[in-house]
Each structure stands twice: as structure tokens, then as C-alpha cells.
Protein backbone atom coordinates (compact mmCIF):
# COMPACT_ATOMS: atom_id res chain seq x y z
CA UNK A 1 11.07 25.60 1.99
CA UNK A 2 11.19 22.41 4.00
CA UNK A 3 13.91 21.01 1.85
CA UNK A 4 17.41 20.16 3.47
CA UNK A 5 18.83 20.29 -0.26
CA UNK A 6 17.40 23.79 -0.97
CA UNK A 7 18.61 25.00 2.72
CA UNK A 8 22.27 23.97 1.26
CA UNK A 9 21.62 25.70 -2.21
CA UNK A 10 20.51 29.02 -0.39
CA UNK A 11 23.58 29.00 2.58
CA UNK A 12 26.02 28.64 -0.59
CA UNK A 13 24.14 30.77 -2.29
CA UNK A 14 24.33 33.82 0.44
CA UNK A 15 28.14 32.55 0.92
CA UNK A 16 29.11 33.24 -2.67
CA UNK A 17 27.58 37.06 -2.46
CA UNK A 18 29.34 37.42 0.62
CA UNK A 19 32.79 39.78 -0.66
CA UNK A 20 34.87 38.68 2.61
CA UNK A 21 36.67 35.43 2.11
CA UNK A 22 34.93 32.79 4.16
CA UNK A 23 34.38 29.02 4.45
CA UNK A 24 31.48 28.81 6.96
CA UNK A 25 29.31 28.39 3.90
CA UNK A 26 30.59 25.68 2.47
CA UNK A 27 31.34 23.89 5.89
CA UNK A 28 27.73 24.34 6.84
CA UNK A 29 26.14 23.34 3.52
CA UNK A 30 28.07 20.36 3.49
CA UNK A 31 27.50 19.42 7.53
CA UNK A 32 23.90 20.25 6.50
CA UNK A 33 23.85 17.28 3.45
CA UNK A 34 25.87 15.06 5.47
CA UNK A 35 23.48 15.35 8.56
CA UNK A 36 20.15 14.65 5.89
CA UNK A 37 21.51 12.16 3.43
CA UNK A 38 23.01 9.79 6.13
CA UNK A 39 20.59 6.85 6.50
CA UNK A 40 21.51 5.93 10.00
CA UNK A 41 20.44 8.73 10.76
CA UNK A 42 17.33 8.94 9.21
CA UNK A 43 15.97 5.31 10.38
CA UNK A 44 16.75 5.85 13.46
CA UNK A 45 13.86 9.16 13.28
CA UNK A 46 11.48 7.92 10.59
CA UNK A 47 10.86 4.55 12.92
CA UNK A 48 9.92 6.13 16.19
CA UNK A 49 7.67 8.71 14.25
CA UNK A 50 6.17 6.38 11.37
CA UNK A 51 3.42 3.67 12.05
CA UNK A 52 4.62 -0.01 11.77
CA UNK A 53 4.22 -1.53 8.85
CA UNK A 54 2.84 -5.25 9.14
CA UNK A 55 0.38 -5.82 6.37
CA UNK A 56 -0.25 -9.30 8.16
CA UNK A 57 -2.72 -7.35 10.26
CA UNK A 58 -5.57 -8.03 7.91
CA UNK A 59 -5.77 -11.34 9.26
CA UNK A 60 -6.38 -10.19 12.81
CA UNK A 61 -9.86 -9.97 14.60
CA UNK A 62 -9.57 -6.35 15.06
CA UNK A 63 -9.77 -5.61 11.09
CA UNK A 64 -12.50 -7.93 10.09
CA UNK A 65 -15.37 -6.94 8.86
CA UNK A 66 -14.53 -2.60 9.44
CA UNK A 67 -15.31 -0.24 7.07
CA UNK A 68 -12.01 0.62 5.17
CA UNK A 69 -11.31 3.98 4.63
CA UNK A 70 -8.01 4.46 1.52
CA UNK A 71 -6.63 8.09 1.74
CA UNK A 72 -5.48 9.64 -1.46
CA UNK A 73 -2.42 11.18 -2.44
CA UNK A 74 -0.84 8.15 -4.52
CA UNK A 75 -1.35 8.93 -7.68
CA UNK A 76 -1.12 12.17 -10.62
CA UNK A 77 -2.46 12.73 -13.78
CA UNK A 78 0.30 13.36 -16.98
CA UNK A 79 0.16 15.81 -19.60
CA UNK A 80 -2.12 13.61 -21.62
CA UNK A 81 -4.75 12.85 -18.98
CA UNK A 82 -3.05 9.45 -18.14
CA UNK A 83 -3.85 8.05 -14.35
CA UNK A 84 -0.16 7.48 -13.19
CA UNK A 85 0.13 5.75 -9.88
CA UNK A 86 3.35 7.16 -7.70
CA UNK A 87 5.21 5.59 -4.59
CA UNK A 88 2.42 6.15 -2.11
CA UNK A 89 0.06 3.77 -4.56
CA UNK A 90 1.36 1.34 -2.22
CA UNK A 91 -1.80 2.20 -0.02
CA UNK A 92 -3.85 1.25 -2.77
CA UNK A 93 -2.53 -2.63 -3.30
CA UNK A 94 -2.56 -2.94 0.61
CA UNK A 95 -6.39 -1.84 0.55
CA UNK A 96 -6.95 -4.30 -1.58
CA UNK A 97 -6.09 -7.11 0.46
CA UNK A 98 -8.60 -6.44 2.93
CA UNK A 99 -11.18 -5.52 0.11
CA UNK A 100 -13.95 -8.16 -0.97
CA UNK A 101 -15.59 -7.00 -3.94
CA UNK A 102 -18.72 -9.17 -3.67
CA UNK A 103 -19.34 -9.01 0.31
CA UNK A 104 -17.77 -6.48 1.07
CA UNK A 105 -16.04 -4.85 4.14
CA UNK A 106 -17.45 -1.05 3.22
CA UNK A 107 -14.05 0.61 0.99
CA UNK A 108 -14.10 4.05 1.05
CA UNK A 109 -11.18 5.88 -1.40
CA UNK A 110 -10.79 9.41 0.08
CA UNK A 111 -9.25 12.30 -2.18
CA UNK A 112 -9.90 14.82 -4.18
CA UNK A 113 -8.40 17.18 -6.23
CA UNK A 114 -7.22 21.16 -6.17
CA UNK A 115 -8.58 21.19 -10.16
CA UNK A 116 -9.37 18.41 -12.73
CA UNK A 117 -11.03 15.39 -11.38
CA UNK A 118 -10.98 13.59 -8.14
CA UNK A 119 -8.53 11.46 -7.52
CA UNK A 120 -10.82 8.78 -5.89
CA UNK A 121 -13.25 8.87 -8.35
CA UNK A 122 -10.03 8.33 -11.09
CA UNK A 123 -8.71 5.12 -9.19
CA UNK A 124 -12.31 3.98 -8.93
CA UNK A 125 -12.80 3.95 -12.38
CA UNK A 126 -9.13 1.85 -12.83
CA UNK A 127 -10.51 -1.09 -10.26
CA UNK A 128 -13.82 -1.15 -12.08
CA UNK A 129 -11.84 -1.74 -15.53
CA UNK A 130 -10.14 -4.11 -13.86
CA UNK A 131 -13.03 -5.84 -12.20
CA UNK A 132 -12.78 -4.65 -8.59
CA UNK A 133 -16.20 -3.07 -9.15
CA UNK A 134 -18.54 -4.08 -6.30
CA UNK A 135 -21.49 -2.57 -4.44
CA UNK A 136 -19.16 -1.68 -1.26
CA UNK A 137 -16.95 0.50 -2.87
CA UNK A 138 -16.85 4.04 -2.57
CA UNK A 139 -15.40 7.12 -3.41
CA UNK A 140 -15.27 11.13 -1.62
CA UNK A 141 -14.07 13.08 -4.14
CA UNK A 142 -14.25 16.59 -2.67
CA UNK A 143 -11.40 16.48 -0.02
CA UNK A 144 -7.88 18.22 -0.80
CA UNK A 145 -6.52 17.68 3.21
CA UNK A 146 -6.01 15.31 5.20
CA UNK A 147 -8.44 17.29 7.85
CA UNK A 148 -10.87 17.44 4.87
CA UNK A 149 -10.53 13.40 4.42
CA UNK A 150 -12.04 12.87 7.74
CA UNK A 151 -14.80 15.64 7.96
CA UNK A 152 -15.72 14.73 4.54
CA UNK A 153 -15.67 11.21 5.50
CA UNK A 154 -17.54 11.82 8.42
CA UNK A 155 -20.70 13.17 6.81
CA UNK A 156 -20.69 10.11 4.33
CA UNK A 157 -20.74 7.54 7.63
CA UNK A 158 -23.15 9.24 8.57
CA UNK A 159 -25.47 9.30 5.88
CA UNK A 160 -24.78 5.54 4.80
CA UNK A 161 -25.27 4.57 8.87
CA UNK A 162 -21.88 2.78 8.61
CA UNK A 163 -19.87 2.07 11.73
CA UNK A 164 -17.05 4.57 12.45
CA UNK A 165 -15.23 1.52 13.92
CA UNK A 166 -12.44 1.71 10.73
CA UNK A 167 -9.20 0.81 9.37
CA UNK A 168 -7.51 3.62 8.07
CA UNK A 169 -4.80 3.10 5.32
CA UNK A 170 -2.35 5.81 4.45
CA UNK A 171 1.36 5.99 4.54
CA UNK A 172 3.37 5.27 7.77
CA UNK A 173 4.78 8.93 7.63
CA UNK A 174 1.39 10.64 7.54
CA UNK A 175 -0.69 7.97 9.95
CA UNK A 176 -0.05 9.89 13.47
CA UNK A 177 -1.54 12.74 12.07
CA UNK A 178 -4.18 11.25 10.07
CA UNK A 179 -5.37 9.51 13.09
CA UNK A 180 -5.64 12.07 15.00
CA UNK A 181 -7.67 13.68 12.22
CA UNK A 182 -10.38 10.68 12.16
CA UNK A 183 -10.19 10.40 15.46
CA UNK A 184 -11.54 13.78 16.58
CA UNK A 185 -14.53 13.99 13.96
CA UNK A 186 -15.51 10.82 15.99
CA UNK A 187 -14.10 7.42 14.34
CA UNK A 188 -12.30 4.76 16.26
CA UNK A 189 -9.60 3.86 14.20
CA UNK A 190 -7.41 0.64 13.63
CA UNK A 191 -4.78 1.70 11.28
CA UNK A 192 -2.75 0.17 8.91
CA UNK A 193 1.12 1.57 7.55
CA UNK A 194 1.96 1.49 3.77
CA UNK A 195 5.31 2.20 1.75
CA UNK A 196 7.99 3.21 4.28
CA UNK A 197 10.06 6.50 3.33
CA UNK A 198 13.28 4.48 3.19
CA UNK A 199 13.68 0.81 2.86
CA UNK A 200 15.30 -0.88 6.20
CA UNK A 201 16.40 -4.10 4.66
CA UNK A 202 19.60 -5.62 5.36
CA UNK A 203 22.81 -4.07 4.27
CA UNK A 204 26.39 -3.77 5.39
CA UNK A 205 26.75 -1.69 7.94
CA UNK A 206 28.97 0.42 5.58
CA UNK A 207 25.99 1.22 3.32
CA UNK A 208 24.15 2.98 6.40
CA UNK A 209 26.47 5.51 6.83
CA UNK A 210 27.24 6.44 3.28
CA UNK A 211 25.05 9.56 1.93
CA UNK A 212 21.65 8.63 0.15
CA UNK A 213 19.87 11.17 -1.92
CA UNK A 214 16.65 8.78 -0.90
CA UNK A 215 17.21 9.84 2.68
CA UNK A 216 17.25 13.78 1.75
CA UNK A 217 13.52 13.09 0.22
CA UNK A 218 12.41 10.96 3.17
CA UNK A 219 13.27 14.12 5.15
CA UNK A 220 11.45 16.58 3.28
CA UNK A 221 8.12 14.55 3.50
CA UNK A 222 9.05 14.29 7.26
CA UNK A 223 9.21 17.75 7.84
CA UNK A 224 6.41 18.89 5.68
CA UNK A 225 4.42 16.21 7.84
CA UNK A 226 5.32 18.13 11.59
CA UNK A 227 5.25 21.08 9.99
CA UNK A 228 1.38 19.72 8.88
CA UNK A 229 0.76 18.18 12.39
CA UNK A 230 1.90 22.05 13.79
CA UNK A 231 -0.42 23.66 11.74
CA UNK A 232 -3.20 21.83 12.35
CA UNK A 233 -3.00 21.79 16.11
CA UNK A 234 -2.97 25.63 16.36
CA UNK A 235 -6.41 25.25 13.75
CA UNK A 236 -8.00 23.05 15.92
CA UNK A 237 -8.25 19.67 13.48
CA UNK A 238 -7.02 17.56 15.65
């Protein structure tokens, strides 16, 4: 219900039922799709809300040596049991940087799933196929939330005796909230951005005003995320 695209379906929609001649439908729908596909727009929002992403942090003091803690949600399983990795697998190959397989920092890979196997425990098995095996990785396959990430996580710190001094990898769009997460069950939390809703690369100033059907899906994961960040205020998880 979060989706500018199926707010335009619905107002033309209502319009066509509507037996009085009218154009406010169409005039609406259309402001509507011209507001959420204009990428101007949209870059303008995404980069005060997202965290910055500047993978060069993994050379800095402040992530050396921290447990690293990977947050699901990058990847989906096809018809025929196939792992496939999606956009967001981006916080996967950014983990890895920072990963040593043979000393370690700690890597924790956070996710479950609603049925079927855990998603951790599925991209665990690809690194180990692929030789990423090592005694510092692990996997918490039970969570299905991002609130259930860090209370999950939490209890596995705790039992290992690791530091809660982490770095937290997850998308740009979903770090303010997942931080906030980790940071009340009690972790300090360096964290680092992955895979930015819309790419900001240099591009005639034409091209940013023109409509994008990219930008309409960069909204809909933005507004699912407040609408997330809401809900979990009023619950108390953060």
C-alpha cells in the first residue's frame, strides 16, 4: 500500500467509476508519477535520510579488528531451490572486504526466514563452497526483523563473550533504523552503507529531471522504511 504507482492505479481507478465527467483523476495520478519518478527529487530525500556510502572505511582505525555483524535481506530462493542473490547482495561483497577468513574479525550473517531455510545459514553454505569457510564466521538463522536481528544477535554476543563494539552492514536506506535497533539491545555500533537506492553518478542535468521508473521503487522501499521506523517506535524497539 506504500506504492506511489499503485496510489496512481487506485485514484484512476475510483476516477473511471466516477459517472460525472471529471479530470481531477487523471491530473492527480499523473502529478502523483511525476512527483515519484523525478530523480531530482528523489536524491535530494534519499541522501539526507540514507547513510553514506564510503566503503574506504574499512581501512580506518575505528573498524579494525570489530566484530562484523551482515544483515540479511539480499538474497531469495527460486522455484527450484536455487540461492539467487538480489540488489541488496551488495552488503554481502562489502562484508567481505573487512572479512579475514583465517584470523578473523568475528562475521556474523544475520537473517532468517518466514518458511524454508535461513537465509544466513544459505549464504554460509555459498562462501564455504567457495572457500570463505573460516572459524570466525557465523550465522543467526532465526531472525525475520530487523528488531529480531539485534535481539537475536544480542543473545549470541553474549554467549560467545564477543565485544558489542561492531560494524554493522546493511543497506544505506535501512541503517538509521537498524542502528537504532542494535543500539538499544546494547551494541555500540560503527556502521557501514551498501547499494544506494538510486545511482548519483554524473549525468546531464537533463537526465535528472526526466521520469525514472528506478526512482518510483527507491520510493517505495523509502516509505516502507519510515513507515518501519513508525512502527517500531510506538513498540518500543528502538
Amino acid at each position: 500500500m506504500l506504492s506511489p504507482l499503485l496510489w496512481s492505479i487506485a485514484i484512476l481507478t475510483v476516477g473511471l467509476r466516477v459517472r460525472k465527467k471529471s479530470t481531477w483523476p487523471i491530473v492527480l495520478a499523473g502529478l502523483i508519477l511525476c512527483v515519484f519518478s523525478n530523480p531530482w527529487l528523489f536524491i535530494q530525500v534519499e541522501s539526507h535520510w540514507s547513510a553514506k556510502l564510503d566503503t574506504s572505511e574499512w581501512g580506518m582505525p575505528a573498524t579494525q579488528g570489530k566484530p562484523i555483524v551482515l544483515l540479511g535481506g539480499m538474497t531469495a530462493i527460486d522455484p527450484d531451490g536455487n540461492l539467487v542473490f538480489q540488489r541488496s547482495s551488495d552488503r554481502l561483497w562489502q562484508a567481505l572486504e573487512g572479512y579475514d577468513p583465517e584470523e578473523g574479525p568475528v562475521l556474523l550473517i544475520s537473517g532468517g526466514a518466514a518458511d524454508g531455510p535461513g537465509e544466513a545459514g544459505l549464504i554460509r553454505d555459498y562462501l564455504t563452497r567457495r572457500g570463505w569457510e573460516g572459524n570466525c564466521l557465523f550465522t543467526e538463522t532465526t531472525s525475520t526483523t530487523t528488531y529480531e536481528n539485534a535481539l537475536f544477535s544480542r543473545a549470541l554476543f553474549e554467549v560467545q563473550g564477543w565485544s558489542k563494539d561492531i560494524v554493522l552492514l546493511s543497506s544505506g536506506f535501512h541503517l538509521p533504523r537498524a542502528i537504532r535497533c542494535f543500539e538499544k539491545q546494547g551494541f555500540q555500533v560503527t556502521p557501514i552503507a551498501t547499494d544506494p537506492l538510486y545511482f548519483k553518478g554524473s549525468r546531464p542535468m537533463v537526465m535528472k529531471w526526466l521520469p525514472d521508473a528506478e526512482v518510483v521503487m527507491g520510493w517505495h522501499a523509502l516509505l516502507k522504511e519510515w513507515a518501519g521506523l513508525a512502527i517500531y517506535q510506538v513498540r518500543g524497539y528502538l
